[in-house]
PDB file of N, CA and C in Angstrom:
ATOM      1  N   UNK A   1       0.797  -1.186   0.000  1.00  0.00           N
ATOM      2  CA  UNK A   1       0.000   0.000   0.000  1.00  0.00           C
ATOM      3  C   UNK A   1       0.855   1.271   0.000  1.00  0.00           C
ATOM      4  N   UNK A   2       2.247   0.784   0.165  1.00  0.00           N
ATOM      5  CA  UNK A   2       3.058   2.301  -0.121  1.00  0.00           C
ATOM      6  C   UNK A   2       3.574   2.368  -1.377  1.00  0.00           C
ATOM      7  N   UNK A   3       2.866   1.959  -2.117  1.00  0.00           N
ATOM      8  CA  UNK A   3       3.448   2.463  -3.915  1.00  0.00           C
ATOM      9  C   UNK A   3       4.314   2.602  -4.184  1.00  0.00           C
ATOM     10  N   UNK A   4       5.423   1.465  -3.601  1.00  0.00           N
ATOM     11  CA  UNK A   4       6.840   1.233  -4.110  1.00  0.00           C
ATOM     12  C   UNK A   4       7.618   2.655  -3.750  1.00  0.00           C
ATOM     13  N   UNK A   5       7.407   2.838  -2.173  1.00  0.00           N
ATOM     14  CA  UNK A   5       8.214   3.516  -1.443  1.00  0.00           C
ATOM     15  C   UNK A   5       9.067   3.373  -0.434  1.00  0.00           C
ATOM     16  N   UNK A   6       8.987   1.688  -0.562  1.00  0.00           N
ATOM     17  CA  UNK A   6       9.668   1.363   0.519  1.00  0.00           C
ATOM     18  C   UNK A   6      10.764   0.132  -0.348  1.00  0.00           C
ATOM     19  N   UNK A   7      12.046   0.108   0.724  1.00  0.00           N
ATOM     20  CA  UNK A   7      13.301  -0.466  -0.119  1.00  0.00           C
ATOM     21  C   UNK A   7      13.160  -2.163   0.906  1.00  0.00           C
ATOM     22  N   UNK A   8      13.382  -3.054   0.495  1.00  0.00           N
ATOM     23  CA  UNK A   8      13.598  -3.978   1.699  1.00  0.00           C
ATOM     24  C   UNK A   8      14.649  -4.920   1.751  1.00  0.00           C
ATOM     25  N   UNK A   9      15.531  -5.450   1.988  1.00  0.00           N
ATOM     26  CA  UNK A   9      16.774  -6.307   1.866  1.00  0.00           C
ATOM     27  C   UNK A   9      16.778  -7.281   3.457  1.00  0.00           C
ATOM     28  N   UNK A  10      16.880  -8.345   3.067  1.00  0.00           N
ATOM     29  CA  UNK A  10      16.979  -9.406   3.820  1.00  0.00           C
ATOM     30  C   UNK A  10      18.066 -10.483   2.949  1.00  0.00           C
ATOM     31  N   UNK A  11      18.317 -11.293   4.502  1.00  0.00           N
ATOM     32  CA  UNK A  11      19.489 -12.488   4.374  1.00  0.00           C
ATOM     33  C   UNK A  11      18.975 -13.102   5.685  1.00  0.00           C
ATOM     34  N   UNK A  12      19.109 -14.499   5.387  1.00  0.00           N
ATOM     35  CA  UNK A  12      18.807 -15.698   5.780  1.00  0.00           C
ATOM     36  C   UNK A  12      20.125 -16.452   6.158  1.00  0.00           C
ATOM     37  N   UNK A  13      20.252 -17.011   6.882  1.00  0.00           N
ATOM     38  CA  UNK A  13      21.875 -17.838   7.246  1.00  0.00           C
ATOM     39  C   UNK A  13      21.810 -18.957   8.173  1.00  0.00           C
ATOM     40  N   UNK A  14      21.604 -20.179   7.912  1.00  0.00           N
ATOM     41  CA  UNK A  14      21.665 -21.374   8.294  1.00  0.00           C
ATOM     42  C   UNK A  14      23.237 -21.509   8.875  1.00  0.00           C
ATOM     43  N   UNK A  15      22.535 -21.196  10.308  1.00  0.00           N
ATOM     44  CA  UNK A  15      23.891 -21.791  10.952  1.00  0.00           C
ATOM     45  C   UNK A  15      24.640 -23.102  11.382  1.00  0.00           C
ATOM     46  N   UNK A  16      23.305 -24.287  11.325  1.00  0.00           N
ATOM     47  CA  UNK A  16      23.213 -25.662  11.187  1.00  0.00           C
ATOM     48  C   UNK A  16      21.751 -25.956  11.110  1.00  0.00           C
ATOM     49  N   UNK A  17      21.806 -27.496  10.765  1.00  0.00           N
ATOM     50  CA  UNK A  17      20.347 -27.558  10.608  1.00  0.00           C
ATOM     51  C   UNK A  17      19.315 -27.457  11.907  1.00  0.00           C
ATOM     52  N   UNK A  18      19.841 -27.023  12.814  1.00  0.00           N
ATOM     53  CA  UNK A  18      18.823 -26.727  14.217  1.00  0.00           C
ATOM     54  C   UNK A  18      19.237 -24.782  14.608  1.00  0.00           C
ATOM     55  N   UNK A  19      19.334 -24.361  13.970  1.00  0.00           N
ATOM     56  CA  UNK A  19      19.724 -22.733  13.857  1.00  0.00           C
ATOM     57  C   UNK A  19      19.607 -22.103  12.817  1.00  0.00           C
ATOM     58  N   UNK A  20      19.143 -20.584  12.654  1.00  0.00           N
ATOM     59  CA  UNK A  20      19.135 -19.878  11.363  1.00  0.00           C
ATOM     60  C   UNK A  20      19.097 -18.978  12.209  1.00  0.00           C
ATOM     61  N   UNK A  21      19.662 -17.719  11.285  1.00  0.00           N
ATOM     62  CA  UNK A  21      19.632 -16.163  11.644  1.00  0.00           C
ATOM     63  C   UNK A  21      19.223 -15.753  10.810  1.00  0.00           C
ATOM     64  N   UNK A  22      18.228 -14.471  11.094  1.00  0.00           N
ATOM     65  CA  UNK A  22      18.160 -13.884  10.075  1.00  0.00           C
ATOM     66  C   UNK A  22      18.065 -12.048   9.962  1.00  0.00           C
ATOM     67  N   UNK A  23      17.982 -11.366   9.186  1.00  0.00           N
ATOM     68  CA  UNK A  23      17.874  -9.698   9.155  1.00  0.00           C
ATOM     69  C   UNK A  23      18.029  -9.044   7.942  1.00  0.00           C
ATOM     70  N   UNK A  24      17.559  -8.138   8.200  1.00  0.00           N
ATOM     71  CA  UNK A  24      16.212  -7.216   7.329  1.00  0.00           C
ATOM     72  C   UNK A  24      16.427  -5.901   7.571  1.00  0.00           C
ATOM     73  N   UNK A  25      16.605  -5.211   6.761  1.00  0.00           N
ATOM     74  CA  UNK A  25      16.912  -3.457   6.872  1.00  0.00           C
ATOM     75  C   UNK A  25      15.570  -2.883   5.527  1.00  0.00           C
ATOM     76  N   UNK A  26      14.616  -2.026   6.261  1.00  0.00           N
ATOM     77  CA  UNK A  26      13.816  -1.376   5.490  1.00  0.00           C
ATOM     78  C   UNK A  26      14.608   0.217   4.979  1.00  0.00           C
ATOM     79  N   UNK A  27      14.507   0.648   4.002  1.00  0.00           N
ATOM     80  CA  UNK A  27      14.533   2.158   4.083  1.00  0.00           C
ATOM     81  C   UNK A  27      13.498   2.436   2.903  1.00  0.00           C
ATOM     82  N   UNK A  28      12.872   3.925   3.976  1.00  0.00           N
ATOM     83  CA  UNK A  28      11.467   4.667   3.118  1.00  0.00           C
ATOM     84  C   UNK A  28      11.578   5.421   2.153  1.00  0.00           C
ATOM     85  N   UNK A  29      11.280   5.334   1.034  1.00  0.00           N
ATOM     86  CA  UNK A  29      12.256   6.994   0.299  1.00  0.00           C
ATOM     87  C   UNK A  29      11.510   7.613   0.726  1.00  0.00           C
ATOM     88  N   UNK A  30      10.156   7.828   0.891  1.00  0.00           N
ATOM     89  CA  UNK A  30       9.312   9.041   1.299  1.00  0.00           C
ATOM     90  C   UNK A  30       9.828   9.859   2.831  1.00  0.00           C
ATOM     91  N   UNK A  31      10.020   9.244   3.563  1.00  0.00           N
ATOM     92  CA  UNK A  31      10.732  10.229   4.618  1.00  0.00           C
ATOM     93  C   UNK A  31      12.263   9.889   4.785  1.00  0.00           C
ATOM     94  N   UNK A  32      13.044   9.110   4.054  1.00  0.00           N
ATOM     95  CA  UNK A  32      14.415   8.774   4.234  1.00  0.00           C
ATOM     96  C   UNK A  32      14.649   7.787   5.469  1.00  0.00           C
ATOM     97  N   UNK A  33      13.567   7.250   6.116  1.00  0.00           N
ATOM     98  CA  UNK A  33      13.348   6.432   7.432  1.00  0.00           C
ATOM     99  C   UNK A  33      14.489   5.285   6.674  1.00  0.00           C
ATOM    100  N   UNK A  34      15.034   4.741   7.962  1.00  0.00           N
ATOM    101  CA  UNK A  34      15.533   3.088   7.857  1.00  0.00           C
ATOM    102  C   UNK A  34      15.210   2.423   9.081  1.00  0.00           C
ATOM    103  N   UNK A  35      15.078   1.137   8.768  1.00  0.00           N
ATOM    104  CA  UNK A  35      14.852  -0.050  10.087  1.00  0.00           C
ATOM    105  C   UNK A  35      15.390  -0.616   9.913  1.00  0.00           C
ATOM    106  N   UNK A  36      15.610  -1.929  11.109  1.00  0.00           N
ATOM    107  CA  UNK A  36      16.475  -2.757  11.251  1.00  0.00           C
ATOM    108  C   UNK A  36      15.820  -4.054  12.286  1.00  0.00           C
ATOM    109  N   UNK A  37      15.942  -4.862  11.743  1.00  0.00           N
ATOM    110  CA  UNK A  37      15.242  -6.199  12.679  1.00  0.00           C
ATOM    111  C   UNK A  37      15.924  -7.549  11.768  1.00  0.00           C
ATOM    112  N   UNK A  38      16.437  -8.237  13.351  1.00  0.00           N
ATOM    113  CA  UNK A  38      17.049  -9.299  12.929  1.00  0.00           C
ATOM    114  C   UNK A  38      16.385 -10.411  14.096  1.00  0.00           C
ATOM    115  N   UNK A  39      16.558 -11.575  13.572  1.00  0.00           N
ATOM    116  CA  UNK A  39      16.230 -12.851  14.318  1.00  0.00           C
ATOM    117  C   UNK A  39      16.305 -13.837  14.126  1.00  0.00           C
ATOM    118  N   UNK A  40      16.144 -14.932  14.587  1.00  0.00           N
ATOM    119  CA  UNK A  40      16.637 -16.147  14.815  1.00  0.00           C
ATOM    120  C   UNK A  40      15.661 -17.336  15.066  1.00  0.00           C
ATOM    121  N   UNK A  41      15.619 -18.643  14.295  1.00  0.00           N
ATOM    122  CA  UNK A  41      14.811 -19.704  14.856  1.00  0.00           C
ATOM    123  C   UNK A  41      15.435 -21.253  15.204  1.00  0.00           C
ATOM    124  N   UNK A  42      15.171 -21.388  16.399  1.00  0.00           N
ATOM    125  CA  UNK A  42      16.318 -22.494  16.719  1.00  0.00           C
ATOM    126  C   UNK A  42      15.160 -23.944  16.724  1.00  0.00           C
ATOM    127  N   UNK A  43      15.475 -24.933  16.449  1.00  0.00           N
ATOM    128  CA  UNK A  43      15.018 -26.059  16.653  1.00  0.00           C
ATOM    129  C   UNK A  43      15.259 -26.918  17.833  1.00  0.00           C
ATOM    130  N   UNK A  44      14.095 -26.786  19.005  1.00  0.00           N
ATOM    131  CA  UNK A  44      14.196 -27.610  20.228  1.00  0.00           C
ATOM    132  C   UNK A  44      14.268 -29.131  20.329  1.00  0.00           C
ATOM    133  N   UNK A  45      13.372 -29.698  19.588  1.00  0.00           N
ATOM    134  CA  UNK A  45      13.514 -30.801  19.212  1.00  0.00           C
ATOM    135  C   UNK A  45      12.523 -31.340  17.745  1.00  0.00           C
ATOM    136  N   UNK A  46      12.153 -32.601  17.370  1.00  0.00           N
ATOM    137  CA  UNK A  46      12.251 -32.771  15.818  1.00  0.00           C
ATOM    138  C   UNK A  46      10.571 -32.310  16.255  1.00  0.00           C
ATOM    139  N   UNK A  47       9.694 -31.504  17.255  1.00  0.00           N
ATOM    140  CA  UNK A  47       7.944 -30.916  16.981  1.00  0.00           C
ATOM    141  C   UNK A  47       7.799 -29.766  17.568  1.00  0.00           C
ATOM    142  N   UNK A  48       9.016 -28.968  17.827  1.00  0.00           N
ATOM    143  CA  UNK A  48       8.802 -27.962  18.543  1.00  0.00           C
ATOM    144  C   UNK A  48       9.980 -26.746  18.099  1.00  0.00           C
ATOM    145  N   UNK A  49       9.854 -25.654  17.740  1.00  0.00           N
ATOM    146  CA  UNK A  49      10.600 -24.288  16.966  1.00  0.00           C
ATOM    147  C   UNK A  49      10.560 -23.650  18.172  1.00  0.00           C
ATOM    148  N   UNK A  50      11.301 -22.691  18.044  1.00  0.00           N
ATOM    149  CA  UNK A  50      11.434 -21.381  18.719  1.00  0.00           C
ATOM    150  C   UNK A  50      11.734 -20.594  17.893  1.00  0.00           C
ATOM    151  N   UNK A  51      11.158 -19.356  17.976  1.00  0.00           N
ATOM    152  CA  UNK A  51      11.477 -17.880  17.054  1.00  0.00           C
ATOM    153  C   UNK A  51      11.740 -16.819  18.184  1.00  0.00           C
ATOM    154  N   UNK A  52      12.726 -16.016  17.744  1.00  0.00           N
ATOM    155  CA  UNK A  52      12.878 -14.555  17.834  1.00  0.00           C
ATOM    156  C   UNK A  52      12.784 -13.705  17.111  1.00  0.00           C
ATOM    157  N   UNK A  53      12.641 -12.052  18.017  1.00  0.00           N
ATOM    158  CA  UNK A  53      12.536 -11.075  16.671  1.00  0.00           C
ATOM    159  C   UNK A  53      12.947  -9.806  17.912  1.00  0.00           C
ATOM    160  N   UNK A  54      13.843  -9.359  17.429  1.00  0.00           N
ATOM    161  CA  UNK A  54      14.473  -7.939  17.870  1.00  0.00           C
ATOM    162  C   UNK A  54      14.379  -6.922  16.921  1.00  0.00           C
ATOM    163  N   UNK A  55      13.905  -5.384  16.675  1.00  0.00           N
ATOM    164  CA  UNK A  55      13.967  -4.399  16.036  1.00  0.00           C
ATOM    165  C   UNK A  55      14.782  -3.126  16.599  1.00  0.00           C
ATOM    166  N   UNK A  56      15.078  -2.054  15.686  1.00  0.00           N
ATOM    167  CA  UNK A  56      15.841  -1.416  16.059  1.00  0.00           C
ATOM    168  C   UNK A  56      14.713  -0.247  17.237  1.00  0.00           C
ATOM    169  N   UNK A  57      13.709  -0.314  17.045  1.00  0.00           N
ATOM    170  CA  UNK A  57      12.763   0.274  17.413  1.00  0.00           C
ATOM    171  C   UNK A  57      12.272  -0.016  18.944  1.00  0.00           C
ATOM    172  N   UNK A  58      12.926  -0.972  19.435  1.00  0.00           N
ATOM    173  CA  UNK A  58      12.945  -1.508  20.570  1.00  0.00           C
ATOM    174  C   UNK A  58      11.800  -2.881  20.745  1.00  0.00           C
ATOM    175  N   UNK A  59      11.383  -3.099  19.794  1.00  0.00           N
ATOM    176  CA  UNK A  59      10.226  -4.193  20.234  1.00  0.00           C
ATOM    177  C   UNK A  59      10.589  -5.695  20.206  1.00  0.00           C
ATOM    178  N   UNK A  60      10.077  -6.384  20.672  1.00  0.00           N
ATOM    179  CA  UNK A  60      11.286  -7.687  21.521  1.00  0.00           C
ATOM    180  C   UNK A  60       9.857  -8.673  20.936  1.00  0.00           C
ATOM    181  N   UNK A  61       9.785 -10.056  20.199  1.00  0.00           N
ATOM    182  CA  UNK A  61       8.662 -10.871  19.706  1.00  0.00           C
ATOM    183  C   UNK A  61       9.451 -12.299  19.812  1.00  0.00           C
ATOM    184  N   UNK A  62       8.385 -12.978  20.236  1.00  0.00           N
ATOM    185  CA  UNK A  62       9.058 -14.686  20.169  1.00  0.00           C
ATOM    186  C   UNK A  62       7.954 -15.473  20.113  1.00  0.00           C
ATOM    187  N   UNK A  63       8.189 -16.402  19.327  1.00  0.00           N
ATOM    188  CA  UNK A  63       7.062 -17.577  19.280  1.00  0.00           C
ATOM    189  C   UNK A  63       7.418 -18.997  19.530  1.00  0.00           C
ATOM    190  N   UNK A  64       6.830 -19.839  19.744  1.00  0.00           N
ATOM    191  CA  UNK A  64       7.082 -21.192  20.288  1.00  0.00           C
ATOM    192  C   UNK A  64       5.562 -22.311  19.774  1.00  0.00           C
ATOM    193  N   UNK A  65       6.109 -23.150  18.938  1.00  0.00           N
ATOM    194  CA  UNK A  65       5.672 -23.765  17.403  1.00  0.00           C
ATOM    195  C   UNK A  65       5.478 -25.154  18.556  1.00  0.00           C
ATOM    196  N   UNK A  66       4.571 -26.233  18.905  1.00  0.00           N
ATOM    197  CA  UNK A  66       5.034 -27.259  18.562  1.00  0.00           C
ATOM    198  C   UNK A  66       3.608 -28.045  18.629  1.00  0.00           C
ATOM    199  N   UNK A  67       4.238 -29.559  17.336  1.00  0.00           N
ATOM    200  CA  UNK A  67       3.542 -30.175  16.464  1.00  0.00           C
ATOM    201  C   UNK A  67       3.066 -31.453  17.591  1.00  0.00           C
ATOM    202  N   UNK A  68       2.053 -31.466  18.389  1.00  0.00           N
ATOM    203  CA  UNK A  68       1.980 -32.084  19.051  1.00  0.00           C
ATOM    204  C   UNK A  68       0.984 -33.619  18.385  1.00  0.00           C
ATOM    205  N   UNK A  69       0.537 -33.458  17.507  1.00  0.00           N
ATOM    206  CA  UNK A  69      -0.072 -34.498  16.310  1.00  0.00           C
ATOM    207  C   UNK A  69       0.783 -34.258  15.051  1.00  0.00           C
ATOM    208  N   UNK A  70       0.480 -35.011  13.878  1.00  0.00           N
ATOM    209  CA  UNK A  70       1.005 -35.226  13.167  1.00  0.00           C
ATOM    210  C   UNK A  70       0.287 -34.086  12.340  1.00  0.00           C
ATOM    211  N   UNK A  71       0.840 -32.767  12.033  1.00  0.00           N
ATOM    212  CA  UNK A  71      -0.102 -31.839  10.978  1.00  0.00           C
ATOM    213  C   UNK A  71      -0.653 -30.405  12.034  1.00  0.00           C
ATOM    214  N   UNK A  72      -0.614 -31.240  13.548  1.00  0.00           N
ATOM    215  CA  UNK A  72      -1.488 -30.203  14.159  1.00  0.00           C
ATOM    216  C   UNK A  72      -0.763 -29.528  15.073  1.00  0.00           C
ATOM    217  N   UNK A  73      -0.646 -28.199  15.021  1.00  0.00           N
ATOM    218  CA  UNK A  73       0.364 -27.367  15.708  1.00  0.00           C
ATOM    219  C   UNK A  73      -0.286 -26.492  16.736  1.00  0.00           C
ATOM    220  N   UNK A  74       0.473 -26.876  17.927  1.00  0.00           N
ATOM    221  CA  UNK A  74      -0.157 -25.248  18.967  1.00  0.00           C
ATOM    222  C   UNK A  74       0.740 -24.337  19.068  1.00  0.00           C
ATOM    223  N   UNK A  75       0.898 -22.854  19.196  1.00  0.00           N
ATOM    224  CA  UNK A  75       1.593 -22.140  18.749  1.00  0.00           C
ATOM    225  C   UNK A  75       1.235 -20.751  20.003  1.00  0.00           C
ATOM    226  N   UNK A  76       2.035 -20.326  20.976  1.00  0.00           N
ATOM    227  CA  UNK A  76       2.325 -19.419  21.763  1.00  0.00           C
ATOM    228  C   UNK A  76       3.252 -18.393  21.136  1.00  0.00           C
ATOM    229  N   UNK A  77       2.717 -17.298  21.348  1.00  0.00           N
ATOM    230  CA  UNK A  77       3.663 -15.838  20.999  1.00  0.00           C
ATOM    231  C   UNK A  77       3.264 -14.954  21.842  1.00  0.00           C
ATOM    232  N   UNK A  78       4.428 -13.715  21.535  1.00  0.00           N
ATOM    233  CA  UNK A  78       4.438 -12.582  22.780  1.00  0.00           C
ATOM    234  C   UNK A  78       5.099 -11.763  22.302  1.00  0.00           C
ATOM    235  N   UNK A  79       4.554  -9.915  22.038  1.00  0.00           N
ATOM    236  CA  UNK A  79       5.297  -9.241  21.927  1.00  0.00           C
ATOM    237  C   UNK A  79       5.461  -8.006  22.815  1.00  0.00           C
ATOM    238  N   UNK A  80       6.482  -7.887  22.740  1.00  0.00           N
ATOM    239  CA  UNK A  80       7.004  -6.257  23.902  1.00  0.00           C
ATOM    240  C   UNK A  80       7.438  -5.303  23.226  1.00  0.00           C
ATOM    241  N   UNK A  81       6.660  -4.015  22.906  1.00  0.00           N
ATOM    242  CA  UNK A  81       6.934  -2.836  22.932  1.00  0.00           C
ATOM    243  C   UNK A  81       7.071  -1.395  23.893  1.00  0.00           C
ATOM    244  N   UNK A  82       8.331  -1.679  23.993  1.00  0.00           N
ATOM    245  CA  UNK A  82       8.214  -0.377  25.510  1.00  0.00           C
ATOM    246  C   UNK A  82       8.319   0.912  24.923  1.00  0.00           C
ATOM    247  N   UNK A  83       7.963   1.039  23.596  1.00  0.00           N
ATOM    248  CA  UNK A  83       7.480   2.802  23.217  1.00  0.00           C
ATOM    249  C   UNK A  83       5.676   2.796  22.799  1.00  0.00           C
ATOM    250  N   UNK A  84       5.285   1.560  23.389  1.00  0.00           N
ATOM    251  CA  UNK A  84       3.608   1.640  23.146  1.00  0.00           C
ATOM    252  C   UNK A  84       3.376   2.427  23.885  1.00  0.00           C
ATOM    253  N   UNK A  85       1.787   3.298  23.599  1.00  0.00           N
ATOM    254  CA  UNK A  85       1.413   4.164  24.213  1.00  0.00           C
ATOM    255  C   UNK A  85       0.245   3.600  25.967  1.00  0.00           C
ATOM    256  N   UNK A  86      -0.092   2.547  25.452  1.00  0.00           N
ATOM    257  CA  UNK A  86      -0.746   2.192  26.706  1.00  0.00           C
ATOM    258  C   UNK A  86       0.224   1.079  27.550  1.00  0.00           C
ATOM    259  N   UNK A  87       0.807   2.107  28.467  1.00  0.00           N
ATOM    260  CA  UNK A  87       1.469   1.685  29.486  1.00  0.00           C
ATOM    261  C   UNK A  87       2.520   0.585  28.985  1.00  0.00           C
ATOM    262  N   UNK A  88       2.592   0.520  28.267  1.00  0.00           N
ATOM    263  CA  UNK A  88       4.162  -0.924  27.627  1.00  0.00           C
ATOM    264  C   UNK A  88       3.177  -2.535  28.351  1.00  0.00           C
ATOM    265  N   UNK A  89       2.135  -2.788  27.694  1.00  0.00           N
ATOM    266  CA  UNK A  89       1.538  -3.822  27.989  1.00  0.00           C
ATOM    267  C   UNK A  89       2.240  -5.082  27.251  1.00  0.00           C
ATOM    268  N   UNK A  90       2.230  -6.232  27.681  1.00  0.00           N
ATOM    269  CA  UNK A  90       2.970  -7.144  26.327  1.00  0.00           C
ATOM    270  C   UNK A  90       1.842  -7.604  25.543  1.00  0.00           C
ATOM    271  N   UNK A  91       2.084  -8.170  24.529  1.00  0.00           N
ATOM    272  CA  UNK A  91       1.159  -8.667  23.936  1.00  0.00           C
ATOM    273  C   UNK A  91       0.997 -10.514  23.551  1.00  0.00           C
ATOM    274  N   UNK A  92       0.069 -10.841  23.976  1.00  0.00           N
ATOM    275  CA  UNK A  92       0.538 -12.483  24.368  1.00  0.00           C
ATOM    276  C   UNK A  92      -0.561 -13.220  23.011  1.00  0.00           C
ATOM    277  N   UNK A  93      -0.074 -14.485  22.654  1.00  0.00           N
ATOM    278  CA  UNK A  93      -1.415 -15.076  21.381  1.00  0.00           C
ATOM    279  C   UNK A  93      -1.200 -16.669  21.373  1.00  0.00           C
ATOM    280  N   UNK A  94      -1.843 -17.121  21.266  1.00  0.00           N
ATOM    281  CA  UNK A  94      -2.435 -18.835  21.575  1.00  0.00           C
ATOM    282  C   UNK A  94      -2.815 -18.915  20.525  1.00  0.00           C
ATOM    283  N   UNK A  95      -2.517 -20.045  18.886  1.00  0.00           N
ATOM    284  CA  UNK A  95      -3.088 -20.480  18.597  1.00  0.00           C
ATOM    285  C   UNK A  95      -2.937 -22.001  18.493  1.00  0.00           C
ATOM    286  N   UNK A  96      -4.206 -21.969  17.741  1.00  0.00           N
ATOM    287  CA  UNK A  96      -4.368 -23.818  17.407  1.00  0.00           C
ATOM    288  C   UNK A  96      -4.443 -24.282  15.995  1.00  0.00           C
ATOM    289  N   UNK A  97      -4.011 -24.936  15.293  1.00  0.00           N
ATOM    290  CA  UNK A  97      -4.135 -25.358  13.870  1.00  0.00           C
ATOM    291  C   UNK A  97      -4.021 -27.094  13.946  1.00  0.00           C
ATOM    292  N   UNK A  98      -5.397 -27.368  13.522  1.00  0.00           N
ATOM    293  CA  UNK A  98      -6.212 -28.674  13.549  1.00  0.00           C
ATOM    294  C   UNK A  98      -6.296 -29.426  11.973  1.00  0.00           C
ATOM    295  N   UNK A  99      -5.154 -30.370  11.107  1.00  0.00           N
ATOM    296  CA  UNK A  99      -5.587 -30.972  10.427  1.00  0.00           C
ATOM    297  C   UNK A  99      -5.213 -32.497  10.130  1.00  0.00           C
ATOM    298  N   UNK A 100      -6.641 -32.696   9.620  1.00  0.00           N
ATOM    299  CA  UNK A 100      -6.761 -34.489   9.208  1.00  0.00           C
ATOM    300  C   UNK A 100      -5.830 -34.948   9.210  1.00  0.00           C
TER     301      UNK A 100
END
């Protein structure tokens, strides 16, 4: 929706097959803005992920993946922004994904 005003560059880097890093630099041409967010997903064991996510902006995100059926995943996340305006609340999410 920004009409090709925004620049985006990412890299991906397999640090073994139970690790990856990764990061991402935006810049806006419309106000000359740049960002920066990098992160990481490690493999706990062969039904369960972990994600991170750090920005330059201060906001801190992690999720936690695991395949407790064959197909069917429950999935916990949480994010922290301490420049939100209502009081630096975190933000927490539960889902469920159910198939045959």
């Amino acid at each position: 929706m920004d009409k090709g005003q925004t620049l985006k560059a990412s890299y991906v880097h397999s640090v073994n097959p139970l690790h990856s890093v990764a990061a991402e630099m935006t810049h806006r041409l419309s106000s000359s803005e740049n960002s920066f967010t990098i992160g990481s997903s490690h493999v706990v064991d062969p039904f369960t992920v972990v994600k991170t996510r750090f920005s330059d902006n201060g906001k801190a995100a992690m999720l936690c993946q695991h395949e407790w059926r064959p197909k069917s995943l429950i999935t916990f996340s949480a994010e922290y922004d301490p420049k939100a305006t209502h009081a630096a609340a975190p933000k927490f999410g539960l889902a469920l994904a159910l198939k045959p």
